[in-house]
PDB file of N, CA and C in Angstrom:
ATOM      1  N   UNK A   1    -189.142  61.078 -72.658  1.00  0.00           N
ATOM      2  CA  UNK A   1    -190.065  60.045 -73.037  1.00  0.00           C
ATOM      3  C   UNK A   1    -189.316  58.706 -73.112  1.00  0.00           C
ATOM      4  N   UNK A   2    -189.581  57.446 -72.259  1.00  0.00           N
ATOM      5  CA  UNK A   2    -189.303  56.097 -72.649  1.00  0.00           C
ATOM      6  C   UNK A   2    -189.127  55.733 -73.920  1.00  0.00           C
ATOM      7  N   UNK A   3    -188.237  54.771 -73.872  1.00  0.00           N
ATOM      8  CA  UNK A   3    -188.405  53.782 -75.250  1.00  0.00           C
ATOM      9  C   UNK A   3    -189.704  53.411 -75.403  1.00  0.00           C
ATOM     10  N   UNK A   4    -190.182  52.600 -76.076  1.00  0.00           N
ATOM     11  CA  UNK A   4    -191.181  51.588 -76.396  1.00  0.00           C
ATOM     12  C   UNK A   4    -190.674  50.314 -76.134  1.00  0.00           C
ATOM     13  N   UNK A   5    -190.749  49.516 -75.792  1.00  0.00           N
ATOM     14  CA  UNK A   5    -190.380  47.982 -75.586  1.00  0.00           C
ATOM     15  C   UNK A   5    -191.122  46.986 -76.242  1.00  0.00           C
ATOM     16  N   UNK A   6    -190.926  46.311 -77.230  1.00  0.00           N
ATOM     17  CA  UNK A   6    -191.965  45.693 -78.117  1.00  0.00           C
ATOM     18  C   UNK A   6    -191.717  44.523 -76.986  1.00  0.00           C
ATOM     19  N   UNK A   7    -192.821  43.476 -77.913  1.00  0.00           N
ATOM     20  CA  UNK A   7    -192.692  42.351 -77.507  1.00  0.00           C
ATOM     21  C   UNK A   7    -191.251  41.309 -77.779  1.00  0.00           C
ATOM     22  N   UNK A   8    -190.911  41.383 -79.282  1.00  0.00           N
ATOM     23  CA  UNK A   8    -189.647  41.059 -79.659  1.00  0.00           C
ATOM     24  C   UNK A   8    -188.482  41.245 -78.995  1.00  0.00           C
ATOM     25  N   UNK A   9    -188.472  42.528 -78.764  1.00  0.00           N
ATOM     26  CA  UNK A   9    -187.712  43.262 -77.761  1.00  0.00           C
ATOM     27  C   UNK A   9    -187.615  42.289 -76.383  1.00  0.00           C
ATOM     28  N   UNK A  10    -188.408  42.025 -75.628  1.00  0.00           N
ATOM     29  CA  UNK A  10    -188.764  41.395 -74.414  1.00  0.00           C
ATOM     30  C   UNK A  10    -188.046  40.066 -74.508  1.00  0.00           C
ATOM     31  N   UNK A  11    -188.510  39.421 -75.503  1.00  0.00           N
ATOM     32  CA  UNK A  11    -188.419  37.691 -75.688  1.00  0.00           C
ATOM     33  C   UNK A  11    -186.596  37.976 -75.866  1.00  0.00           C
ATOM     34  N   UNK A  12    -185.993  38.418 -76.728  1.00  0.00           N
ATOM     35  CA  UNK A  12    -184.750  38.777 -76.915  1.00  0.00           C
ATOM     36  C   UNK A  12    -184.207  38.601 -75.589  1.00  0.00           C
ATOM     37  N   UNK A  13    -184.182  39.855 -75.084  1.00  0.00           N
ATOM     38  CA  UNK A  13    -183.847  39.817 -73.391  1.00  0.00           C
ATOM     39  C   UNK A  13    -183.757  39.039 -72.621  1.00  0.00           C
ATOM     40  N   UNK A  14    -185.183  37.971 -72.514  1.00  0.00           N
ATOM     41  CA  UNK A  14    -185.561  36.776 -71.864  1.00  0.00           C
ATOM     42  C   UNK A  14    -184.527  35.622 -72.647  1.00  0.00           C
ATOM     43  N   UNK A  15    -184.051  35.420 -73.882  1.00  0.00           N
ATOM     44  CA  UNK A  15    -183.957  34.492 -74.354  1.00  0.00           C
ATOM     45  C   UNK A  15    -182.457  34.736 -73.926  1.00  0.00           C
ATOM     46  N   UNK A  16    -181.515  35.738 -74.301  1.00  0.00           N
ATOM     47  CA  UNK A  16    -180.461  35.818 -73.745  1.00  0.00           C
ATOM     48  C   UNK A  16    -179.968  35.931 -72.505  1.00  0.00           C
ATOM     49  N   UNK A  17    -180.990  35.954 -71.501  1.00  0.00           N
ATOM     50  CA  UNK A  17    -180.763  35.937 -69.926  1.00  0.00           C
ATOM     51  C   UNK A  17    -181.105  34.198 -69.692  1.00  0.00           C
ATOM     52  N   UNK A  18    -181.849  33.558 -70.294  1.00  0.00           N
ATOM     53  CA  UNK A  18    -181.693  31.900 -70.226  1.00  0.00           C
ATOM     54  C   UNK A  18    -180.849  31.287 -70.797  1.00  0.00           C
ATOM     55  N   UNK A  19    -180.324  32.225 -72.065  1.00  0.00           N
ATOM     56  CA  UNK A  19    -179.132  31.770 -72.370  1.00  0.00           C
ATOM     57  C   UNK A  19    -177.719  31.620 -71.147  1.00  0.00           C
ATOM     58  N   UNK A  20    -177.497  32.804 -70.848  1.00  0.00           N
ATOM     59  CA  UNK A  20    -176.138  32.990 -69.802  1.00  0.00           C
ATOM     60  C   UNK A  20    -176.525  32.203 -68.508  1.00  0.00           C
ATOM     61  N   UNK A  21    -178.035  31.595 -68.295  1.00  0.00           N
ATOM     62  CA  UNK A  21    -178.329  31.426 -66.861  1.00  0.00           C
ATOM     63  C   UNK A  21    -177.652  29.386 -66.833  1.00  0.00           C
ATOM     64  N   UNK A  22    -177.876  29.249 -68.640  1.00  0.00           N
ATOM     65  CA  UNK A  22    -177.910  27.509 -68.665  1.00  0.00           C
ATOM     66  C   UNK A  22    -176.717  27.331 -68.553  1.00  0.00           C
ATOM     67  N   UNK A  23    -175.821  28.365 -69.503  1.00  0.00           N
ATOM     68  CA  UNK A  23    -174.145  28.369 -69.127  1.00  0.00           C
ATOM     69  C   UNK A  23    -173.506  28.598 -67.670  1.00  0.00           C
ATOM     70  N   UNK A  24    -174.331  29.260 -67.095  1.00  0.00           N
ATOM     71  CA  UNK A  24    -173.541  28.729 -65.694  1.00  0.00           C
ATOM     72  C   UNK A  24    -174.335  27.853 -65.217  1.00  0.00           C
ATOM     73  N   UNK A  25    -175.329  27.200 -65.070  1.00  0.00           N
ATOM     74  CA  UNK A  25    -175.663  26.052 -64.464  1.00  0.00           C
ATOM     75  C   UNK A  25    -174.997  25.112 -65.152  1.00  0.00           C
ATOM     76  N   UNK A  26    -174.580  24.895 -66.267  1.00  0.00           N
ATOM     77  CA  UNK A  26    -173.604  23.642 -67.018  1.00  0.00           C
ATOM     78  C   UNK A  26    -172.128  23.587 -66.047  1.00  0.00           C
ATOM     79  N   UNK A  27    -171.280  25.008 -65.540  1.00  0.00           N
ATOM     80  CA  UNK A  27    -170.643  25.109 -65.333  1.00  0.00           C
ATOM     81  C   UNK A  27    -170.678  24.689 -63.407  1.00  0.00           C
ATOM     82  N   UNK A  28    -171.716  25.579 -63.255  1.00  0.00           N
ATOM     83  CA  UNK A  28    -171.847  24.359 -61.691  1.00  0.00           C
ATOM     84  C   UNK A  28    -172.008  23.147 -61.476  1.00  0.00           C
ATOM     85  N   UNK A  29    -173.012  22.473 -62.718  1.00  0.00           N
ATOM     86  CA  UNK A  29    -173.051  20.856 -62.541  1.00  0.00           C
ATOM     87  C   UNK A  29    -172.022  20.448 -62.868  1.00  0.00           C
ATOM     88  N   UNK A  30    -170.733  20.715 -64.025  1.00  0.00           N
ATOM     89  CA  UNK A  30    -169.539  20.128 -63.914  1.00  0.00           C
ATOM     90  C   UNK A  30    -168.467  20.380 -62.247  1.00  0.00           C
ATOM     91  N   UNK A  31    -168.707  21.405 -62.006  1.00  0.00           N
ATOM     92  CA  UNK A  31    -167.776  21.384 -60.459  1.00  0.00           C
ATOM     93  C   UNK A  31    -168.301  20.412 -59.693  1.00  0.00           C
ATOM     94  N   UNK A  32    -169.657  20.344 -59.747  1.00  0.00           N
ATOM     95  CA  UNK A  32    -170.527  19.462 -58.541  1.00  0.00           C
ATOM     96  C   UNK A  32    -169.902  17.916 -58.839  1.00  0.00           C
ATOM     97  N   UNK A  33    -169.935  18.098 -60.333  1.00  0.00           N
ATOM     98  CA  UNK A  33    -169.126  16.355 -61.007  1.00  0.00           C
ATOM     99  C   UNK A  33    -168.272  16.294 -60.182  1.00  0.00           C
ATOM    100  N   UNK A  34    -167.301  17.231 -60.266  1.00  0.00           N
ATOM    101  CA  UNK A  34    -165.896  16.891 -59.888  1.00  0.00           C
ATOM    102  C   UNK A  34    -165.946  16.628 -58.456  1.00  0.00           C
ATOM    103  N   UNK A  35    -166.668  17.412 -57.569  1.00  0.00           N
ATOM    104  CA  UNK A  35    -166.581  17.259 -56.407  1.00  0.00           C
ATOM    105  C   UNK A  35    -167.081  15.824 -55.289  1.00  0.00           C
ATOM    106  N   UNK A  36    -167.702  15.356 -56.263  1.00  0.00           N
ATOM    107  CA  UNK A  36    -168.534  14.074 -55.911  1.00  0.00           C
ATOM    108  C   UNK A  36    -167.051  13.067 -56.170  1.00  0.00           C
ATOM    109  N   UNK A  37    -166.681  13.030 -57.913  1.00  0.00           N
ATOM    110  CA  UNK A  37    -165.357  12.606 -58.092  1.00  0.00           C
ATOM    111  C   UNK A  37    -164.406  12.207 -56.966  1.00  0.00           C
ATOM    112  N   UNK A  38    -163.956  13.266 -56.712  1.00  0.00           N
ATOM    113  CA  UNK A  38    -162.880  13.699 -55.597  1.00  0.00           C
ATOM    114  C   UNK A  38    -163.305  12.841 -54.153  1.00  0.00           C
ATOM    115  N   UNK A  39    -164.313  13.371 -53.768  1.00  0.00           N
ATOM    116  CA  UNK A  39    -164.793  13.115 -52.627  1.00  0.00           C
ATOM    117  C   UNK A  39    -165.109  10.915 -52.738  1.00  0.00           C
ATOM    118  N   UNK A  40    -165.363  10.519 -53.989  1.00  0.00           N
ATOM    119  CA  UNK A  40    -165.570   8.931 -54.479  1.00  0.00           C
ATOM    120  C   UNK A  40    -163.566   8.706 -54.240  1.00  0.00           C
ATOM    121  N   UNK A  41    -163.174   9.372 -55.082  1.00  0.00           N
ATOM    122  CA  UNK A  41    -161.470   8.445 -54.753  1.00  0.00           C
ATOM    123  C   UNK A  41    -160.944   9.035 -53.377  1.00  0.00           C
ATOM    124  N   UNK A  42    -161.324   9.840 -52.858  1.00  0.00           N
ATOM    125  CA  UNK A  42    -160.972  10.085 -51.168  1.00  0.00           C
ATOM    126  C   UNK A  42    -161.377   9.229 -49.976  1.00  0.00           C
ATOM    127  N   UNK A  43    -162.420   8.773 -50.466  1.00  0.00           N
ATOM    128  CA  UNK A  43    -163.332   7.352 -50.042  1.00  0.00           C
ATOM    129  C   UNK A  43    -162.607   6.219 -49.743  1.00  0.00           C
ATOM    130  N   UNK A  44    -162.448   5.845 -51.375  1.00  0.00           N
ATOM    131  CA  UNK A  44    -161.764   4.685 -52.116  1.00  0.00           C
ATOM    132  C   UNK A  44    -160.708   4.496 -50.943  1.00  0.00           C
ATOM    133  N   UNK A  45    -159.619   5.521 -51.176  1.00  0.00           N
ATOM    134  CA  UNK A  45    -158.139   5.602 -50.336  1.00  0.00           C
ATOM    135  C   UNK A  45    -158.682   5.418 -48.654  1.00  0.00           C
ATOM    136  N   UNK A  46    -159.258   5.824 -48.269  1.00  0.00           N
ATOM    137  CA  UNK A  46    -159.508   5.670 -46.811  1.00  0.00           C
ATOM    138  C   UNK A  46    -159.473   4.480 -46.186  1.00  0.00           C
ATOM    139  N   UNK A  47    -160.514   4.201 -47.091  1.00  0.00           N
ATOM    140  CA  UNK A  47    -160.719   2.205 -46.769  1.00  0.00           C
ATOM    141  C   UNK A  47    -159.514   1.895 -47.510  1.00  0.00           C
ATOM    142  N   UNK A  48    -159.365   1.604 -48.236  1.00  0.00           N
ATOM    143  CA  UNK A  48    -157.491   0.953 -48.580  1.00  0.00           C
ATOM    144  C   UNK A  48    -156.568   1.304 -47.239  1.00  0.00           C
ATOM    145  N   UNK A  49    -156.440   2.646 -47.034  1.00  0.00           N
ATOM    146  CA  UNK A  49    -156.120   2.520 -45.791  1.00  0.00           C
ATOM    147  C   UNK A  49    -155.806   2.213 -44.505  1.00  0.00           C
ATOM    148  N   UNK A  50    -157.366   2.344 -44.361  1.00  0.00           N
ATOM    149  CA  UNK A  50    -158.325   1.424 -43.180  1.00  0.00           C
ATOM    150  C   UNK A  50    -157.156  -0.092 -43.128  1.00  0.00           C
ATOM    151  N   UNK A  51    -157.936  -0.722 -44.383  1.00  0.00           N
ATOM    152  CA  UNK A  51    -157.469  -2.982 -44.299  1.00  0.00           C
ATOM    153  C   UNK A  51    -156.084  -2.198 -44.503  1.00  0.00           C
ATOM    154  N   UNK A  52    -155.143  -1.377 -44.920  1.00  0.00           N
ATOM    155  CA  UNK A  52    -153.780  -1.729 -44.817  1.00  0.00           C
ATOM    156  C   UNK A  52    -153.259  -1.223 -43.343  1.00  0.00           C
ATOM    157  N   UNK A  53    -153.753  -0.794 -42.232  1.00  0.00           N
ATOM    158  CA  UNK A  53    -153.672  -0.683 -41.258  1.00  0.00           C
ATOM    159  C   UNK A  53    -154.105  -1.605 -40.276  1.00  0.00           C
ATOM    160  N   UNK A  54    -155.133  -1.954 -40.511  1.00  0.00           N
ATOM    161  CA  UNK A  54    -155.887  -3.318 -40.113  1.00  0.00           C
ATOM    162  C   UNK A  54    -154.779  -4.324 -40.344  1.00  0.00           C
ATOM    163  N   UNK A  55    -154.565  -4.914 -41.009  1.00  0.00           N
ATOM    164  CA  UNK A  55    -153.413  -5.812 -41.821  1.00  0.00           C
ATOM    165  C   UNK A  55    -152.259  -5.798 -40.951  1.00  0.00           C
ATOM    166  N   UNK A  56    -151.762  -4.636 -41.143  1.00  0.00           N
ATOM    167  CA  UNK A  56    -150.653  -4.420 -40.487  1.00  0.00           C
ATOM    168  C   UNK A  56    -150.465  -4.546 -38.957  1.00  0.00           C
ATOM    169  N   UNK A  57    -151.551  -4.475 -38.370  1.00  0.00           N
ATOM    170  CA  UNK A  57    -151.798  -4.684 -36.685  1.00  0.00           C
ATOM    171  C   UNK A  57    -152.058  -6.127 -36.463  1.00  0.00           C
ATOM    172  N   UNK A  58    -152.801  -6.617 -36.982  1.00  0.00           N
ATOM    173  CA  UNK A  58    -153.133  -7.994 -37.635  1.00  0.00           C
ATOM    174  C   UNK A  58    -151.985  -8.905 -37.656  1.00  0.00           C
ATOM    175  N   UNK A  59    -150.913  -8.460 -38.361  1.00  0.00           N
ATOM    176  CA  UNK A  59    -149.732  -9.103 -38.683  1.00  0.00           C
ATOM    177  C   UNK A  59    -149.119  -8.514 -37.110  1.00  0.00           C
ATOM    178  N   UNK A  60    -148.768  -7.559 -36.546  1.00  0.00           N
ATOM    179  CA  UNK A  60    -147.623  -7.294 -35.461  1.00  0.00           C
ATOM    180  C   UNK A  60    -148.386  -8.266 -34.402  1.00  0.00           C
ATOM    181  N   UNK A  61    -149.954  -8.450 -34.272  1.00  0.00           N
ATOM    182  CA  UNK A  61    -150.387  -9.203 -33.266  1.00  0.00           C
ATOM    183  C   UNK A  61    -150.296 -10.723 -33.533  1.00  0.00           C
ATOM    184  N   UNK A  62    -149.852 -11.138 -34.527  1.00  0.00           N
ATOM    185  CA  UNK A  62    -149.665 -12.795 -35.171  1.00  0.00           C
ATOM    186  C   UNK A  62    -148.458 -12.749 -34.544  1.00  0.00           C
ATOM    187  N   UNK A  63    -147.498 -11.714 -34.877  1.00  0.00           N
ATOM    188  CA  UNK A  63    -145.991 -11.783 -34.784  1.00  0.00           C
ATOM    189  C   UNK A  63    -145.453 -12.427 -33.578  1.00  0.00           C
ATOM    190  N   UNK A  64    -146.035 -11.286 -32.500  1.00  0.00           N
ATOM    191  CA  UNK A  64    -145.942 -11.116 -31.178  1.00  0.00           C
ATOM    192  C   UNK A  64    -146.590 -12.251 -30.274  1.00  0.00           C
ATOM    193  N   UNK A  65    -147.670 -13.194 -30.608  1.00  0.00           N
ATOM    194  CA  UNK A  65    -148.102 -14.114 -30.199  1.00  0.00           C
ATOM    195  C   UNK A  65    -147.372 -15.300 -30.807  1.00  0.00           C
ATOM    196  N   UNK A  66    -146.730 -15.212 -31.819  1.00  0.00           N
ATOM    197  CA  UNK A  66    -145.357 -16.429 -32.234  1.00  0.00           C
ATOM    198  C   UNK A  66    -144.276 -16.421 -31.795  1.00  0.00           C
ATOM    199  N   UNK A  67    -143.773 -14.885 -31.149  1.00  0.00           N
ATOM    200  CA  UNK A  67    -142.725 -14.493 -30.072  1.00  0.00           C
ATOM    201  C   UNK A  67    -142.912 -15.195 -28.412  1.00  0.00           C
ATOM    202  N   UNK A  68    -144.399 -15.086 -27.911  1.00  0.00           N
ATOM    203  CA  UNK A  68    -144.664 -15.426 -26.809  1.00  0.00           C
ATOM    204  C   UNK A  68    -144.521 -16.878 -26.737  1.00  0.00           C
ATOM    205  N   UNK A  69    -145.456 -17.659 -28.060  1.00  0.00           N
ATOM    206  CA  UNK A  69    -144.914 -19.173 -27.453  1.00  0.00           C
ATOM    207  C   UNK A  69    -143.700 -19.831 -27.900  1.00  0.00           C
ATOM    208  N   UNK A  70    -142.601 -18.831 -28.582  1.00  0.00           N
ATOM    209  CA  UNK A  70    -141.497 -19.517 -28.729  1.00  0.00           C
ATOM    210  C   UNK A  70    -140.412 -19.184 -27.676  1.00  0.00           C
ATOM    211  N   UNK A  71    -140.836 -18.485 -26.447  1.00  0.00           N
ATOM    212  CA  UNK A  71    -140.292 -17.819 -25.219  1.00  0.00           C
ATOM    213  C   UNK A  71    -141.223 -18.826 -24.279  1.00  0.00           C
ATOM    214  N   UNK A  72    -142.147 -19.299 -24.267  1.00  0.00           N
ATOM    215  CA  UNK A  72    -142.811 -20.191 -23.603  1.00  0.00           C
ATOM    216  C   UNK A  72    -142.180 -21.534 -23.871  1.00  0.00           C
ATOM    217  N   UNK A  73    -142.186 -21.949 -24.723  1.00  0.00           N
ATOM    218  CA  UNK A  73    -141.692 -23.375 -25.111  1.00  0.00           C
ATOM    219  C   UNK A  73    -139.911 -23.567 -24.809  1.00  0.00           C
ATOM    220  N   UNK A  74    -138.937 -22.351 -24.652  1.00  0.00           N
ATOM    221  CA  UNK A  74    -138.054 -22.154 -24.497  1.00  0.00           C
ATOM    222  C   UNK A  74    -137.995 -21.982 -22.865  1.00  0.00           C
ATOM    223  N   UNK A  75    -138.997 -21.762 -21.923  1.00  0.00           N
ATOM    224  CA  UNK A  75    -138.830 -21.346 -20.797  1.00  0.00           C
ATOM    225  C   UNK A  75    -139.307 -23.277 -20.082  1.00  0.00           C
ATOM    226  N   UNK A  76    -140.315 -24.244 -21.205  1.00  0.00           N
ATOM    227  CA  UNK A  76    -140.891 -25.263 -20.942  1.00  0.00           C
ATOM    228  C   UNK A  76    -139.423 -25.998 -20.880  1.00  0.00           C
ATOM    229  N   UNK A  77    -138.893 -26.009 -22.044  1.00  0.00           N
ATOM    230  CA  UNK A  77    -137.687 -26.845 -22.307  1.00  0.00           C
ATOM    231  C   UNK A  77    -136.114 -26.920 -21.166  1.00  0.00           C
ATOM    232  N   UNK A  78    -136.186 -25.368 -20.513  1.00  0.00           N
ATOM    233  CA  UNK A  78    -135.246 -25.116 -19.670  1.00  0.00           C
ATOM    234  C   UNK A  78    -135.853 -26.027 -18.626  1.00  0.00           C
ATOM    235  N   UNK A  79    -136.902 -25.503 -18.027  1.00  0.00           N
ATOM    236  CA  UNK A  79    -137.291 -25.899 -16.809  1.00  0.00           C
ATOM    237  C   UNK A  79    -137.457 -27.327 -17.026  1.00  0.00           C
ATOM    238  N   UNK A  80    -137.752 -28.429 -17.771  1.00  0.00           N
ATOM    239  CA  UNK A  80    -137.398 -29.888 -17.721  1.00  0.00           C
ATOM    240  C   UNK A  80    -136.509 -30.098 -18.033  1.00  0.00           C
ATOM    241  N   UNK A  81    -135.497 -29.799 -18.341  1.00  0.00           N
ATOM    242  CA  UNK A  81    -134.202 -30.233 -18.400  1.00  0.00           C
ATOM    243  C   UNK A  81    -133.684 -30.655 -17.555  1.00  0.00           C
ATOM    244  N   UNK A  82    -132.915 -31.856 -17.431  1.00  0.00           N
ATOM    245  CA  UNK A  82    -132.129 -32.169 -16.102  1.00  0.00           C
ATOM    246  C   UNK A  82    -131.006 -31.210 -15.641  1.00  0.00           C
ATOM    247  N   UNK A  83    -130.910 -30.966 -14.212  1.00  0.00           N
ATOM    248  CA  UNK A  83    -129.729 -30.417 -13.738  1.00  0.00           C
ATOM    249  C   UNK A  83    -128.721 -30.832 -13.967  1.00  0.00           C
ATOM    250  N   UNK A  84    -127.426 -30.491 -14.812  1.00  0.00           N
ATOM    251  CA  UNK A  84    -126.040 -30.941 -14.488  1.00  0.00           C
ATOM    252  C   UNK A  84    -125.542 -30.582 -12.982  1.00  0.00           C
ATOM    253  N   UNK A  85    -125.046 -31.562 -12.498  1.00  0.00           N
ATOM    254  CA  UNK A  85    -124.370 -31.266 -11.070  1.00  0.00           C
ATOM    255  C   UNK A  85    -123.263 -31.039 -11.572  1.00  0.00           C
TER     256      UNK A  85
END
């Protein structure tokens, strides 16, 4: 013969199965925190990245175009120069 299952009985059951169900949903919305977290300063760094790479090409192409006309102006200056015989 079965138990009997009151009603008390029931709500009990129910109340402690919403209990354990809120504790792990607390525990997934904190991972989900973190993961958003993580994924926000992985972001952050990329673009920092990004302009310090940018920057840096930026600068070798300034460099290299202050190399060219000081090899230009050096090639201007030879070529008018008078010949010594």
């Amino acid at each position: 013969m079965s138990e009997r299952q009151t009603v008390a009985g029931a709500y009990a059951k129910i109340k402690a199965h919403d209990d354990l169900c809120a504790e792990r949903l607390l525990n997934i919305h904190g991972r989900i925190d973190l993961l958003f977290k993580v994924i926000g300063w992985g972001g952050a760094l990329a673009v920092s990245i990004l302009i310090a790479v940018a920057g840096y090409g930026m600068n070798k192409i300034v460099s290299g175009q202050q190399e060219q006309l000081r090899l230009l102006y050096k090639v201007r200056t030879e070529i008018s120069a008078p010949v010594q015989p």
